[in-house]
Protein backbone atom coordinates (compact mmCIF):
# COMPACT_ATOMS: atom_id res chain seq x y z
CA UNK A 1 19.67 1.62 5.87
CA UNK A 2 22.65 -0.97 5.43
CA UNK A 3 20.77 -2.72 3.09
CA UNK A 4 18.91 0.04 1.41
CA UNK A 5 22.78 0.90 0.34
CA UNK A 6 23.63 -3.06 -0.32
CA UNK A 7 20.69 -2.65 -3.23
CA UNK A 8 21.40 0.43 -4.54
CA UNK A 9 25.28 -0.49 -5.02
CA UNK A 10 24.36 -4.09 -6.29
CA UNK A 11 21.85 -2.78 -8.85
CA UNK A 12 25.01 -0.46 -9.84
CA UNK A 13 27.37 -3.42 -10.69
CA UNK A 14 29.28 -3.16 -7.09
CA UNK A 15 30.62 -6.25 -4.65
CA UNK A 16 29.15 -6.10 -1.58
CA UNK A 17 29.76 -7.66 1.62
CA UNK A 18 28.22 -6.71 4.84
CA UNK A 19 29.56 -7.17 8.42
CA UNK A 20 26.77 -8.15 11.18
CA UNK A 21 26.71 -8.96 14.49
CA UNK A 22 25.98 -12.09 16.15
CA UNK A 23 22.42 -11.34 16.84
CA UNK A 24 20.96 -8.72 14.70
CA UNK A 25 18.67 -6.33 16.14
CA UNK A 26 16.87 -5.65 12.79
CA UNK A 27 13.29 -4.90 13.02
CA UNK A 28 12.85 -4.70 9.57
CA UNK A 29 13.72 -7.99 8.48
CA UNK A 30 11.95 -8.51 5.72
CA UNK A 31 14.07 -5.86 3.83
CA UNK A 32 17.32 -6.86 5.90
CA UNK A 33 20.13 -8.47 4.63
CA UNK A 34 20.81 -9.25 7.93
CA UNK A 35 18.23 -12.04 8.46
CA UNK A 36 20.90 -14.33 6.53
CA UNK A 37 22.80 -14.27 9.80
CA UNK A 38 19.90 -16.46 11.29
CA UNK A 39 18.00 -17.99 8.60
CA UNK A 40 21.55 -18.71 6.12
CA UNK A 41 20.00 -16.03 3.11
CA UNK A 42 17.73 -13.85 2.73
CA UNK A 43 16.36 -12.06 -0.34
CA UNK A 44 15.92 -8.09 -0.78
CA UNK A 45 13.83 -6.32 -3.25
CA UNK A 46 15.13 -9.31 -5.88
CA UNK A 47 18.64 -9.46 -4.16
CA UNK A 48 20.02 -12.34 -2.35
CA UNK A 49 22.38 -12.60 -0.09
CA UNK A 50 23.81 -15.46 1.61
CA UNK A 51 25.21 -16.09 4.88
CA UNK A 52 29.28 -17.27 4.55
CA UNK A 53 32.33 -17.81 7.03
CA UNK A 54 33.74 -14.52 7.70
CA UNK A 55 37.31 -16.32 6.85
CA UNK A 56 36.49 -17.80 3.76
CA UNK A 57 34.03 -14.74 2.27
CA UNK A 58 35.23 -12.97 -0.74
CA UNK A 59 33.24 -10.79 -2.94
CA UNK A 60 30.95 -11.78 -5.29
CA UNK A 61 28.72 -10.16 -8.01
CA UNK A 62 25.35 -10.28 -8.08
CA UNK A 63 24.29 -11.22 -4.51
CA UNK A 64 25.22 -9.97 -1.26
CA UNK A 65 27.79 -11.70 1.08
CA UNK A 66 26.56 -11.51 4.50
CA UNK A 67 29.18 -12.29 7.43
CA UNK A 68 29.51 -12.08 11.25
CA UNK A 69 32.74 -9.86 11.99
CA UNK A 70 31.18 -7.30 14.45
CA UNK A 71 34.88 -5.47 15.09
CA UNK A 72 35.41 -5.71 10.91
CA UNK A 73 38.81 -7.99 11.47
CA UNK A 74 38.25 -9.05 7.82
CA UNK A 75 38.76 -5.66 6.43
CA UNK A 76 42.97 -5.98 5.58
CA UNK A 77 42.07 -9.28 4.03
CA UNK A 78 39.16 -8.87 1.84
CA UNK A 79 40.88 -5.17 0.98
CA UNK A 80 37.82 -3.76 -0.07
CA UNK A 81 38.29 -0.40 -1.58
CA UNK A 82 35.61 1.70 -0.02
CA UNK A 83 33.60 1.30 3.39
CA UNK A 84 29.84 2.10 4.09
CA UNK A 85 29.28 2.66 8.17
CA UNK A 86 25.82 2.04 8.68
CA UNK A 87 26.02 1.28 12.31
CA UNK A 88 23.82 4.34 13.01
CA UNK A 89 24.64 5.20 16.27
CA UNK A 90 23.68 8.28 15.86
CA UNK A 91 26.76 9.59 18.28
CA UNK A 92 29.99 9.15 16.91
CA UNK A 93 31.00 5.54 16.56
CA UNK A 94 33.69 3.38 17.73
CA UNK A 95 36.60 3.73 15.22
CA UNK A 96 36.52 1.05 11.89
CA UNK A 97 39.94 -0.20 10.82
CA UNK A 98 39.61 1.34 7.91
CA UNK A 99 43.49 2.38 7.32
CA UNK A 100 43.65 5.05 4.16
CA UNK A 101 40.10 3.70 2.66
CA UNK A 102 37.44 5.94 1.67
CA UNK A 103 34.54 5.69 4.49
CA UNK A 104 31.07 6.60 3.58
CA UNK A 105 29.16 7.25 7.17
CA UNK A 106 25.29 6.77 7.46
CA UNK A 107 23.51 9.28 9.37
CA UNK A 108 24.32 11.76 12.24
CA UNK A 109 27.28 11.33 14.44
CA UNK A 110 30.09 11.29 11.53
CA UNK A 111 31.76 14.49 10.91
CA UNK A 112 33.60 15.25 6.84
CA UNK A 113 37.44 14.60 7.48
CA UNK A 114 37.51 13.47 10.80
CA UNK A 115 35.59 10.03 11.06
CA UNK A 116 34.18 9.81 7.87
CA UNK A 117 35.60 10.84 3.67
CA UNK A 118 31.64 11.98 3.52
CA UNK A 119 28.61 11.53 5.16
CA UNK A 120 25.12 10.76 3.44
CA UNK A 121 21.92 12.31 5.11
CA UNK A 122 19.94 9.69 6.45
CA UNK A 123 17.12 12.57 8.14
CA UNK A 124 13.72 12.55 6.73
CA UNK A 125 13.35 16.00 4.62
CA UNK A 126 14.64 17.94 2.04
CA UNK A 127 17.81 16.62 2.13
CA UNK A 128 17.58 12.54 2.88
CA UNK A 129 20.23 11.14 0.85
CA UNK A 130 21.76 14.37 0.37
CA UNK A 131 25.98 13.59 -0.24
CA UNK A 132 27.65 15.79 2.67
CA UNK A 133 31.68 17.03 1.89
CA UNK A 134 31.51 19.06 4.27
CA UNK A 135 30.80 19.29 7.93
CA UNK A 136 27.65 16.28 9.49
CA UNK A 137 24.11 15.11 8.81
CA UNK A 138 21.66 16.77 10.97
CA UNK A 139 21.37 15.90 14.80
CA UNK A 140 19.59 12.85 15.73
CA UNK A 141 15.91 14.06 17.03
CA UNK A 142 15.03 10.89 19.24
CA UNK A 143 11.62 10.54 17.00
CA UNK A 144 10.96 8.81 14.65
CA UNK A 145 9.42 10.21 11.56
CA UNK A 146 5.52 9.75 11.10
CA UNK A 147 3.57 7.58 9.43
CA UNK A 148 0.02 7.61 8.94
CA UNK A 149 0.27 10.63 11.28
CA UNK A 150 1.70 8.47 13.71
CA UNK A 151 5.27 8.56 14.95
CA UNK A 152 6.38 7.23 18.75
CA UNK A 153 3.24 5.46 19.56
CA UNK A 154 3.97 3.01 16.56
CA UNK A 155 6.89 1.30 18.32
CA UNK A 156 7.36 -1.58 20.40
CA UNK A 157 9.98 -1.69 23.15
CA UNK A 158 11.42 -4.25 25.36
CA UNK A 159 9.60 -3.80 28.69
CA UNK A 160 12.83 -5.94 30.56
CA UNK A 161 16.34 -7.43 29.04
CA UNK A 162 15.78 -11.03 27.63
CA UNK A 163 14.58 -12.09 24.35
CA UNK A 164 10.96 -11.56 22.43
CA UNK A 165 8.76 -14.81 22.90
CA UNK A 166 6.27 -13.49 20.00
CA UNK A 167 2.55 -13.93 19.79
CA UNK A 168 2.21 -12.19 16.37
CA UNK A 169 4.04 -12.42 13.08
CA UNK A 170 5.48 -9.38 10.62
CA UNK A 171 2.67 -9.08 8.41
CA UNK A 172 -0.18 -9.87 11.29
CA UNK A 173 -2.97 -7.21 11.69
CA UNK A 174 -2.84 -6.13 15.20
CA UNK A 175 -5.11 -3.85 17.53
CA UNK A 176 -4.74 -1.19 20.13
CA UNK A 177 -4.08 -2.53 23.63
CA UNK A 178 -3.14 -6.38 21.97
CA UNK A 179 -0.08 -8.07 23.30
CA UNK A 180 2.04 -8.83 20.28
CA UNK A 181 4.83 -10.87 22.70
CA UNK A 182 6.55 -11.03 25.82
CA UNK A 183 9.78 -10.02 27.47
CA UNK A 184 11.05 -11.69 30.54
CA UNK A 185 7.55 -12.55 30.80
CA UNK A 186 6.09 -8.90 30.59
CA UNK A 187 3.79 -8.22 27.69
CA UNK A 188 4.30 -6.13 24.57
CA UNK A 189 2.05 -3.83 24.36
CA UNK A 190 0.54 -2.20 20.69
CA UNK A 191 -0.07 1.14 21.41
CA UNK A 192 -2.02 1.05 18.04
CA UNK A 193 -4.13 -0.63 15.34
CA UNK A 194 -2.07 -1.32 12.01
CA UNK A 195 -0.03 -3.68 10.48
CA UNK A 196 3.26 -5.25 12.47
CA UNK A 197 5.44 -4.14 9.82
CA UNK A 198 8.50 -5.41 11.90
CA UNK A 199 9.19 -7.51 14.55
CA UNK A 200 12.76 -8.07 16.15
CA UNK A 201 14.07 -11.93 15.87
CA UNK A 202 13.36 -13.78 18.76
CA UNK A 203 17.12 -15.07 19.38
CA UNK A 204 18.43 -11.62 19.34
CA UNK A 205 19.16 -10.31 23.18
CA UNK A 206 17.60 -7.46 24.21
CA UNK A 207 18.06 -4.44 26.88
CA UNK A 208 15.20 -2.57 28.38
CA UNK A 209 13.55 -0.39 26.21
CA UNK A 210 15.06 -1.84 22.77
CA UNK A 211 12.98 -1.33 20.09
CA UNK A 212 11.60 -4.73 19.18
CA UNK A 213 8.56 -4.05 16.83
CA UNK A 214 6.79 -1.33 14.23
CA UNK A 215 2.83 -1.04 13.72
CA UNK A 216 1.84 1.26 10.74
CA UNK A 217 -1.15 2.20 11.35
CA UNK A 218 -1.71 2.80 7.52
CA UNK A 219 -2.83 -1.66 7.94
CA UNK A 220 -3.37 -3.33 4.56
CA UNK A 221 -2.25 -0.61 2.42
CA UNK A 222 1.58 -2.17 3.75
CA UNK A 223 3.96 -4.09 1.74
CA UNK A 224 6.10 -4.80 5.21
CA UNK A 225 8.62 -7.00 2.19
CA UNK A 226 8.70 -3.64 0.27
CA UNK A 227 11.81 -1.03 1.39
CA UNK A 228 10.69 2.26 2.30
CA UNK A 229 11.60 5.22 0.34
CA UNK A 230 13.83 6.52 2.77
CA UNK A 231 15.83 3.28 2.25
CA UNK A 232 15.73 3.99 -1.25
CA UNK A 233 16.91 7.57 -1.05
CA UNK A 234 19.60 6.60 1.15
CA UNK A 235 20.59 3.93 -0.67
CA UNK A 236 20.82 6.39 -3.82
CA UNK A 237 22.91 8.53 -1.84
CA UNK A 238 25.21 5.76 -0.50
CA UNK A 239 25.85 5.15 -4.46
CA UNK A 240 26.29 8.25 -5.49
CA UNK A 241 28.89 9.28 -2.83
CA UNK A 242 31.29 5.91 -4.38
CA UNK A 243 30.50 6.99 -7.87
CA UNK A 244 32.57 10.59 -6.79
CA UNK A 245 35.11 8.66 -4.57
CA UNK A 246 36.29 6.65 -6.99
């Protein structure tokens, strides 16, 4: 979702810099900015962005500025005027040193004028990307939406805590019962046939029962370098909520 905003502000003439920790837990990473943190860049629907220093970072236009500052102690010095939370918690997060700036939050957990200026809806429905003044997104469900007609079973979890050793790669055709990796040397299990649309970097550390991987069942017919439309609608919402702040 971070990076479904980063493209939808950057394609609006914006400066963007995102904050990420030291071992991303994307699964998604072929539409994640934050695959810059271990590969230096990384490019997202025709966006780059680029890995920099968090002390030497300043905003650029054009590309995204990825850098690791996981408690945001950047924010007074780079000053930037308004804040996107796209931690997704899901509960409400941690407090962002944010001071008097405007703070978009992502998703359910936020509520209008207490932790968040105004929330965007990041719920699959009616209202995804919907710009909330007033009040929070919807609850968090604890599923994910479908696809294909398929919704829990297309997820991979850690079995144990430790790091994926991966047998597959995102884009691999996979099948029901395969192992697509291990975890403190218990197998990953597809629960499915589809494509591995995402797989979880193998540096990043893992608890039990982290997600670590996505199979859409829908196979072939999957761009997994393509950002979903609920990205997109986010994303749109994300802009539209600094076009009114500012």
């Amino acid at each position: 979702m971070a990076s479904g905003a980063a493209v939808a502000l950057l394609a609006a003439g914006y400066e963007v810099i995102l904050a990420e920790i030291a071992n991303p837990l994307a699964v998604r990473r072929l539409v994640c900015f934050s695959e810059a943190v271990y590969e230096g860049h990384a490019a997202v629907a025709g966006w780059a962005g680029n890995l920099v220093s968090s002390d030497r970072a300043v905003f650029i236009a054009g590309q995204a500025t990825v850098i690791i500052d996981p408690q945001a102690e950047q924010m007074t010095r780079l000053g930037p005027d308004i804040v996107v939370d796209a931690r997704m918690t899901k509960i409400a997060p941690a407090p962002l040193p944010v001071g008097d700036r405007s703070l978009i939050g992502l998703g359910p957990g936020f509520t209008c004028g207490q932790d968040a200026t105004v929330v965007v809806e990041t719920m699959r429905g009616p209202n995804l990307g919907r710009v909330i003044f007033d009040g929070q997104a919807e609850p968090y469900s604890g599923r994910p939406g479908a696809v294909g007609g398929r919704g829990l079973e297309r997820l991979l979890r850690a079995p144990a805590a430790g790091n994926l050793s991966p047998v597959f790669t995102i884009g691999d055709l996979v099948e029901e019962g395969q192992i697509i990796g291990h975890v403190g040397g218990i197998p990953v299990v597809s629960a499915l046939t589809g494509l591995l649309r995402g797989l979880i970097h193998s540096r990043a550390e893992l608890s039990a029962g982290e997600k670590v991987g996505d199979v859409d069942p829908r196979g072939q017919d999957v761009d997994p370098a393509e950002m979903t439309d609920k990205a997109c609608k986010v994303g749109a919402g994300v802009r539209e909520a600094v076009k009114q702040l500012r």
